[in-house]
Protein backbone atom coordinates (compact mmCIF):
# COMPACT_ATOMS: atom_id res chain seq x y z
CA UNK A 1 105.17 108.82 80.34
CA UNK A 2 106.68 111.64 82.47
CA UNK A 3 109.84 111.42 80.77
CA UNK A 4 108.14 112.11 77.21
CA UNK A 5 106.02 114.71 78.87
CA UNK A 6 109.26 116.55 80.11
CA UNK A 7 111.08 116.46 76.72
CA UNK A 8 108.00 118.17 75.34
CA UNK A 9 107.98 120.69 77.49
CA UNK A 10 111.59 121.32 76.95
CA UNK A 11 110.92 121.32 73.35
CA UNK A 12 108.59 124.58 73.79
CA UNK A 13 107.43 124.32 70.22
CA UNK A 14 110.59 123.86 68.63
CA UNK A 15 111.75 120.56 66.75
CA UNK A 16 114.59 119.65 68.62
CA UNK A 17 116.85 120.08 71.63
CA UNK A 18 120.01 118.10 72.96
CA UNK A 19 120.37 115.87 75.83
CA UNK A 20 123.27 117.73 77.10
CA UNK A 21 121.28 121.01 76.88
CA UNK A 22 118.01 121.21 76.97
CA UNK A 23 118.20 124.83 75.70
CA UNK A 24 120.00 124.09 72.42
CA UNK A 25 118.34 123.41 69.01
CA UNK A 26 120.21 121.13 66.62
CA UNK A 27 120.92 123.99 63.64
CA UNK A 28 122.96 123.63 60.69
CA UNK A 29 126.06 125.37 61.30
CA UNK A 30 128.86 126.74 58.72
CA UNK A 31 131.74 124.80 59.58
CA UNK A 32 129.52 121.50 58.63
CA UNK A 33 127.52 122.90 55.80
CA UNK A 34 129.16 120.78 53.09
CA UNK A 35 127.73 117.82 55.24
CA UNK A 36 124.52 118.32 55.44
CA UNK A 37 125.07 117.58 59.84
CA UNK A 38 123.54 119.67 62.31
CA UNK A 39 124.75 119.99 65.69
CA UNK A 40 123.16 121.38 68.75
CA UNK A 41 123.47 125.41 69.38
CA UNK A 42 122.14 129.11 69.67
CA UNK A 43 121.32 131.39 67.28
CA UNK A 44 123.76 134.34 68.14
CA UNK A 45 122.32 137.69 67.11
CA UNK A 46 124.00 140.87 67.52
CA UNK A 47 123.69 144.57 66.88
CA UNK A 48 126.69 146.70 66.31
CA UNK A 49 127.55 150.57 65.18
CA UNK A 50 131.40 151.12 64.36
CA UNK A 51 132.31 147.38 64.80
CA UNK A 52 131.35 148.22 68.51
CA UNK A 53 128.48 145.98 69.82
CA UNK A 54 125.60 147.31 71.25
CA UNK A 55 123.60 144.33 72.14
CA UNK A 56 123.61 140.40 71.79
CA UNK A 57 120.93 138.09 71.71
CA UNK A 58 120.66 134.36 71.91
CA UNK A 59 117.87 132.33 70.37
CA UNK A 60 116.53 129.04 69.75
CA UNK A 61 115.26 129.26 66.85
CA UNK A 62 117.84 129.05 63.53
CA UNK A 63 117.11 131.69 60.51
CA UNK A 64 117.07 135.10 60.51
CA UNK A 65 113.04 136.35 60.44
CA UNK A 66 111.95 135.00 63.74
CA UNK A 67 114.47 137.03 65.41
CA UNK A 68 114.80 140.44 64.65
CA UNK A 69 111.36 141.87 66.69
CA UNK A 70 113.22 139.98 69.56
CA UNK A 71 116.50 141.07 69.35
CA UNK A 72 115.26 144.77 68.86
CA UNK A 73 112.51 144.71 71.99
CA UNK A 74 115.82 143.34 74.13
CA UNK A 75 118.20 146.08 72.32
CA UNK A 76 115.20 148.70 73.24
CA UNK A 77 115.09 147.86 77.17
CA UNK A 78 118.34 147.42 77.40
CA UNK A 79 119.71 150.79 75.50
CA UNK A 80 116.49 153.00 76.14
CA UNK A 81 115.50 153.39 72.64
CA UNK A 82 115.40 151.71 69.35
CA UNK A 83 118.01 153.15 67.11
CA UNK A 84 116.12 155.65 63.81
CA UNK A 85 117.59 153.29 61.12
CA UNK A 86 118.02 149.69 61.23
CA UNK A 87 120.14 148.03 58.33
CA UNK A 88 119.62 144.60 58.12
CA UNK A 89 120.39 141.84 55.27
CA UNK A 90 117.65 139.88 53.07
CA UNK A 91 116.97 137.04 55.83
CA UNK A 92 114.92 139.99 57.91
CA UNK A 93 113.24 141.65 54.84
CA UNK A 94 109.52 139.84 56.03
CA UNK A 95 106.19 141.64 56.32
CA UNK A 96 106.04 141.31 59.99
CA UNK A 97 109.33 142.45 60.55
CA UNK A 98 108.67 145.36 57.81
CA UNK A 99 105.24 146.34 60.00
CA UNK A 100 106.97 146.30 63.33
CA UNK A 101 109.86 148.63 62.10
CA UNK A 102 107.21 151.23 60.62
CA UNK A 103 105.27 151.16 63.77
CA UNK A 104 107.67 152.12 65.61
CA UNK A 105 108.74 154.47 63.57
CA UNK A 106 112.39 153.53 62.31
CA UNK A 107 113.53 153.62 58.61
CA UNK A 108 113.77 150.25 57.66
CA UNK A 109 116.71 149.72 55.70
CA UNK A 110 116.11 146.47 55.06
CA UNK A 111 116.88 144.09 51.49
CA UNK A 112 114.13 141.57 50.81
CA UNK A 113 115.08 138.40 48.77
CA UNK A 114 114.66 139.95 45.27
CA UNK A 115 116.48 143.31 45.92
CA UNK A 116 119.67 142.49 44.27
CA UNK A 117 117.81 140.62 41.09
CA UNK A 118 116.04 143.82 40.75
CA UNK A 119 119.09 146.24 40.76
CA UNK A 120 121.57 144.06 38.66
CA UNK A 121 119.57 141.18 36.73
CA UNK A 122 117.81 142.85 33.79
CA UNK A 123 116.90 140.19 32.41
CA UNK A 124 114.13 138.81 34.86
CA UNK A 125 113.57 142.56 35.85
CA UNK A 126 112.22 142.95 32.47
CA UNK A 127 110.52 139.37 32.07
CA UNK A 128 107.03 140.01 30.66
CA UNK A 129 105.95 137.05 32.07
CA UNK A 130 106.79 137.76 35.64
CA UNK A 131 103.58 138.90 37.34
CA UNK A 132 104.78 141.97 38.83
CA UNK A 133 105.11 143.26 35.39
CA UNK A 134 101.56 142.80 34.42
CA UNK A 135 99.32 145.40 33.97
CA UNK A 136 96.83 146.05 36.77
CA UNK A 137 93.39 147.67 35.63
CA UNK A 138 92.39 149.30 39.31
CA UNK A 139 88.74 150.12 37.71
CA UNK A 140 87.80 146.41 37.17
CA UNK A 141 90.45 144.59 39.87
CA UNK A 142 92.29 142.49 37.14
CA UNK A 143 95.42 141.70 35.68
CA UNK A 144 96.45 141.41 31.77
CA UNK A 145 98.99 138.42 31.39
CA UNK A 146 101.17 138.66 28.00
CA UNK A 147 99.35 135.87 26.33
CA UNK A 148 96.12 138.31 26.87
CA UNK A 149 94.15 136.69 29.43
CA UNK A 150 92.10 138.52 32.08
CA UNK A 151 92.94 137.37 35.57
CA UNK A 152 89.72 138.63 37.89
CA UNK A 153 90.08 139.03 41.02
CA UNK A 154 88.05 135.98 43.16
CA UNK A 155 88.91 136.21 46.94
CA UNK A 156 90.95 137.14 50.03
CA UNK A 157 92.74 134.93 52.00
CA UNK A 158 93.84 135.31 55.22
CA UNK A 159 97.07 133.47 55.48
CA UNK A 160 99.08 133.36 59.54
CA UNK A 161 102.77 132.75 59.52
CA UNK A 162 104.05 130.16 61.61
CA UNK A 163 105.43 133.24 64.13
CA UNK A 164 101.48 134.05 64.37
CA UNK A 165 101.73 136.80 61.70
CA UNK A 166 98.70 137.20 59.80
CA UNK A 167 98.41 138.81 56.52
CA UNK A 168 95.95 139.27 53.68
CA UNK A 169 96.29 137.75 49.92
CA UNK A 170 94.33 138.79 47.26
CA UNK A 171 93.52 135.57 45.33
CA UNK A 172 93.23 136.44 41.44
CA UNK A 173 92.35 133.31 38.86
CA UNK A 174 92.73 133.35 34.84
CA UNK A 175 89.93 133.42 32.22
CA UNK A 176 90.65 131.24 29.31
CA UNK A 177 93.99 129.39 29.67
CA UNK A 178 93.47 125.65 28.42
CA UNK A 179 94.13 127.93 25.38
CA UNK A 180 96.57 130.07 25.70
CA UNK A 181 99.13 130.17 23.38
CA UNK A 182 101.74 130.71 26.58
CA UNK A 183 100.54 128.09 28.65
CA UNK A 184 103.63 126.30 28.92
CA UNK A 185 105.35 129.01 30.33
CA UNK A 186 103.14 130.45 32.42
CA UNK A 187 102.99 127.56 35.03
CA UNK A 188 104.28 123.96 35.63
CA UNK A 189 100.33 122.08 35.82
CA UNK A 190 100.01 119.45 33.55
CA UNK A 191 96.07 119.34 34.29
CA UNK A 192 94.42 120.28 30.74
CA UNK A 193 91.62 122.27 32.09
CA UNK A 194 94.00 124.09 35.09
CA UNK A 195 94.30 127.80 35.16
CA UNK A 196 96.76 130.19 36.37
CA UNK A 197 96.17 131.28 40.17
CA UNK A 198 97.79 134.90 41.11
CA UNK A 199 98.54 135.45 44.61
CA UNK A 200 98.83 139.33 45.85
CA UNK A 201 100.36 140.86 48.65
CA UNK A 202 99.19 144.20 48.84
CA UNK A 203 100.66 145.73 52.18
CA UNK A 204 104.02 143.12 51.22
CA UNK A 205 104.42 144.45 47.80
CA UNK A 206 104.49 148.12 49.40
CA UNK A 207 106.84 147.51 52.31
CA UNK A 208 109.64 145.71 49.26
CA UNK A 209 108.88 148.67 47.39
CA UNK A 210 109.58 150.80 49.89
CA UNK A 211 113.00 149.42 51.10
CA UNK A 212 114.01 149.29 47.81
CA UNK A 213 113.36 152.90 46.83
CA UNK A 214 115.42 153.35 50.36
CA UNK A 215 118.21 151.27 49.96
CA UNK A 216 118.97 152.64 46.60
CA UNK A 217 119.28 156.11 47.74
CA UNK A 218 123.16 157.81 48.24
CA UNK A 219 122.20 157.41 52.49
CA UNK A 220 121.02 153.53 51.74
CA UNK A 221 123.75 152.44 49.63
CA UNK A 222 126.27 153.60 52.37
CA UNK A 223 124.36 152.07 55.25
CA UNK A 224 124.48 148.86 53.05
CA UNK A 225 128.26 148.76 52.28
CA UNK A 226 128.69 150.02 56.36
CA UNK A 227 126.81 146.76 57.77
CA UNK A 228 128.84 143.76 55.78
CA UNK A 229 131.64 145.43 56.89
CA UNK A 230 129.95 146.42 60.65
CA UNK A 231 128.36 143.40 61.45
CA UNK A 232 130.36 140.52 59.64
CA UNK A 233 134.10 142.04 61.43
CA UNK A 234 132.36 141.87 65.12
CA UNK A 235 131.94 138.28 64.05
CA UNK A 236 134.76 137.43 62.33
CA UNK A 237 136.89 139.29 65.05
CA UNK A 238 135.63 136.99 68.02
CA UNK A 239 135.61 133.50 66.06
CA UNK A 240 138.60 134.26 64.06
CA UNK A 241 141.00 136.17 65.81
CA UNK A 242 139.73 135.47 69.83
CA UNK A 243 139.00 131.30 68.66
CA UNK A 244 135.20 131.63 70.59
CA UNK A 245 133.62 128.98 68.16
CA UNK A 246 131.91 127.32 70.92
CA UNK A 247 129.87 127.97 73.80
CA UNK A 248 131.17 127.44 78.03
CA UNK A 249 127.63 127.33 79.30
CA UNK A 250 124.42 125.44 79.26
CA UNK A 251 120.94 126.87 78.89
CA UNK A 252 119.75 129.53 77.36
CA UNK A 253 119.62 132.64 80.09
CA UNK A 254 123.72 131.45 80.90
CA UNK A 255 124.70 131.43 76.89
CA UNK A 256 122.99 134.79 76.68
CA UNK A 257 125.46 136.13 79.27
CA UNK A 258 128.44 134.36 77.99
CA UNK A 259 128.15 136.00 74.37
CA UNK A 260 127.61 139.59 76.18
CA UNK A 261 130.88 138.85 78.43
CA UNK A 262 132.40 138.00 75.08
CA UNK A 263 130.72 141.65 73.64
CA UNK A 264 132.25 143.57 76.22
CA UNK A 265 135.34 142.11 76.35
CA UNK A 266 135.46 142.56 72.36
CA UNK A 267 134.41 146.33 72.66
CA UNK A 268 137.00 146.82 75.55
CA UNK A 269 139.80 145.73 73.24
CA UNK A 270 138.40 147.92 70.84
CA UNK A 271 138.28 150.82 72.79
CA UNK A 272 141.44 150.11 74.12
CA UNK A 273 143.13 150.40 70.41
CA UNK A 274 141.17 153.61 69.78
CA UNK A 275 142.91 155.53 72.78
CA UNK A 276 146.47 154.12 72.13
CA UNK A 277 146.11 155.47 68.74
């Protein structure tokens, strides 16, 4: 019984962890991604300016939402300050991570998950029956669908992320759809008396809008091209060209300061080209 009780507390809410080390979650990593394996590892995280690095992170936890607010609250203590503009790709664009940015005041210059369909796909830009492009009556809280149904608005919903994040959804349901002439397109329910159930994001909707109105600015669109180039060649640089593809140490506190060994010794070499130049 003590045995199980110690794996779960070595778990620490996550799913997995290896025998080896206790500290590593079994993630799906690139070099196996055609077979569906995972292996046991850390979530390396890393924030750079000028291909130089300015802080590393190690987590437990694989994807990229969970830990951004981390890896920034570390990059704050250990720099002083949290930098005025963060550029990040789609995997951070959530509405906790978009709150925590404008709270603290930096530009957020981050894509969300339908950024690039709304620059360069027309076609479901324009899609009358996606719901962002139906008409919202503010006077009487409803929305016009293009078969000319009234969706009213019914409740909220309070709905907590599995990082703790709660946020508010505005719950709005369809009058007269068993006959609607669109019905079929609308939604996938083969029930013949179910109805078409909008969810809204308010606060969500705004933070998307605003990164995109920022990203597709003259200063966005060059922060965007700067951080695949930025970010990815820090990367590619120590796996690639150094051969780091796997970790010395065991536990998480040690792997933290093996990869920022490995981030100063990559911005020494760096700095060391720059003044034979």
């Amino acid at each position: 019984m003590g045995r199980y009780e110690g794996q779960g507390e070595a778990l620490a809410g996550r799913g997995s962890h290896s025998k080896t080390d206790r500290g590593a979650t079994f993630m799906r990593v690139k070099e196996d991604s055609l077979t569906n394996q995972t292996k046991p590892g850390h979530d390396v995280r890393a924030g750079t300016e000028g291909q130089f690095t300015l802080d590393v992170t190690c987590h437990q936890r694989p994807g990229d939402t969970a830990c951004m607010i981390p890896h920034l609250e570390h990059a704050r203590e250990a720099i002083g300050h949290l930098p005025s503009e963060v550029v990040a790709d789609a995997g951070y664009g959530s509405g906790q991570n978009y709150a925590w940015l404008e709270g603290r005041g930096c530009d957020a210059h981050v894509r969300h998950n339908e950024f690039f369909r709304e620059c360069g796909n027309e076609k479901w830009r324009e899609d009358p029956m996606r719901p962002a492009n139906w008409g919202h009556d503010e006077g009487s809280d409803t929305y016009a669908c293009p078969g000319g149904r009234t969706l009213s608005f019914s409740r909220e919903r309070t709905v907590t992320s599995d990082l703790g994040y709660e946020s508010v959804a505005r719950i709005y349901v369809c009058e007269g759809c068993p006959e609607c002439p669109l019905r079929k397109r609308r939604f996938r329910s083969k029930g013949p008396d179910a109805v078409r159930v909008l969810r809204v994001n308010p606060v969500l909707d705004a933070f998307r809008a605003r990164a995109s109105e920022m990203l597709r600015t003259e200063r966005g669109s060059t922060l965007r091209k700067r951080r695949s180039v930025d970010v990815e060649t820090v990367f590619g640089d120590i796996k690639r060209n150094w051969g780091f593809r796997r970790l010395l140490l065991r536990g998480l506190e040690e792997v933290d300061h093996e990869m920022r060994m490995v981030a100063m010794g990559h911005n020494i070499r760096k700095m060391a080209y720059a003044l034979a130049v």
